[in-house]
Each structure stands twice: as C-alpha cells, then as structure tokens.
C-alpha atoms as a PDB file:
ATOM      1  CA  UNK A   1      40.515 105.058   6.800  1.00  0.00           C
ATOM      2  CA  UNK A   2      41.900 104.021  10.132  1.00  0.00           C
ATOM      3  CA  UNK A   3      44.909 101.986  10.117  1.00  0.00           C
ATOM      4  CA  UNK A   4      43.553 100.263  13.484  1.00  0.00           C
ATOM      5  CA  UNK A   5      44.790  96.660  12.345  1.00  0.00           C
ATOM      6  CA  UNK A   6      47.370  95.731   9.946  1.00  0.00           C
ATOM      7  CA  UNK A   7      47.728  97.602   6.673  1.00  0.00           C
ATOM      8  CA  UNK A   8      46.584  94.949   4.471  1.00  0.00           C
ATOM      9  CA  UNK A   9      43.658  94.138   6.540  1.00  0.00           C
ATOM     10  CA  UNK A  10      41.751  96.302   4.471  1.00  0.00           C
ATOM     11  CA  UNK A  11      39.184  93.671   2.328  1.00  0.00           C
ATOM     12  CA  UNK A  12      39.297  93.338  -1.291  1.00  0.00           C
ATOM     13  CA  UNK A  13      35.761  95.027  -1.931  1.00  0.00           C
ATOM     14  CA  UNK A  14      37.078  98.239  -0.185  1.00  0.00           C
ATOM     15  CA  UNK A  15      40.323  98.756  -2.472  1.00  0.00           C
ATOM     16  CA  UNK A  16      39.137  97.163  -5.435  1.00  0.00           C
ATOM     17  CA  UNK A  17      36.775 100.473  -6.305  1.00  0.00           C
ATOM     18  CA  UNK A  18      39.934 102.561  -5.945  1.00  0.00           C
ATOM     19  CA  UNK A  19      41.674 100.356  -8.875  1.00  0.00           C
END
C-alpha cells in the first residue's frame, strides 16, 4: 500500500475485502 495520493483515494473494491 503506497500512500502516493490522498489517503482516501484508495477505491471501494480494495478496502471493502478488509471489512
């Protein structure tokens, strides 16, 4: 995971495994 752009860039489909 690289922070390159905001912190809440990060797409739904990425984080929504992790929940």
């Amino acid at each position: 995971m690289v922070p390159h752009r905001h912190p809440f860039e990060i797409p739904a489909a990425f984080r929504s495994d992790s929940g």
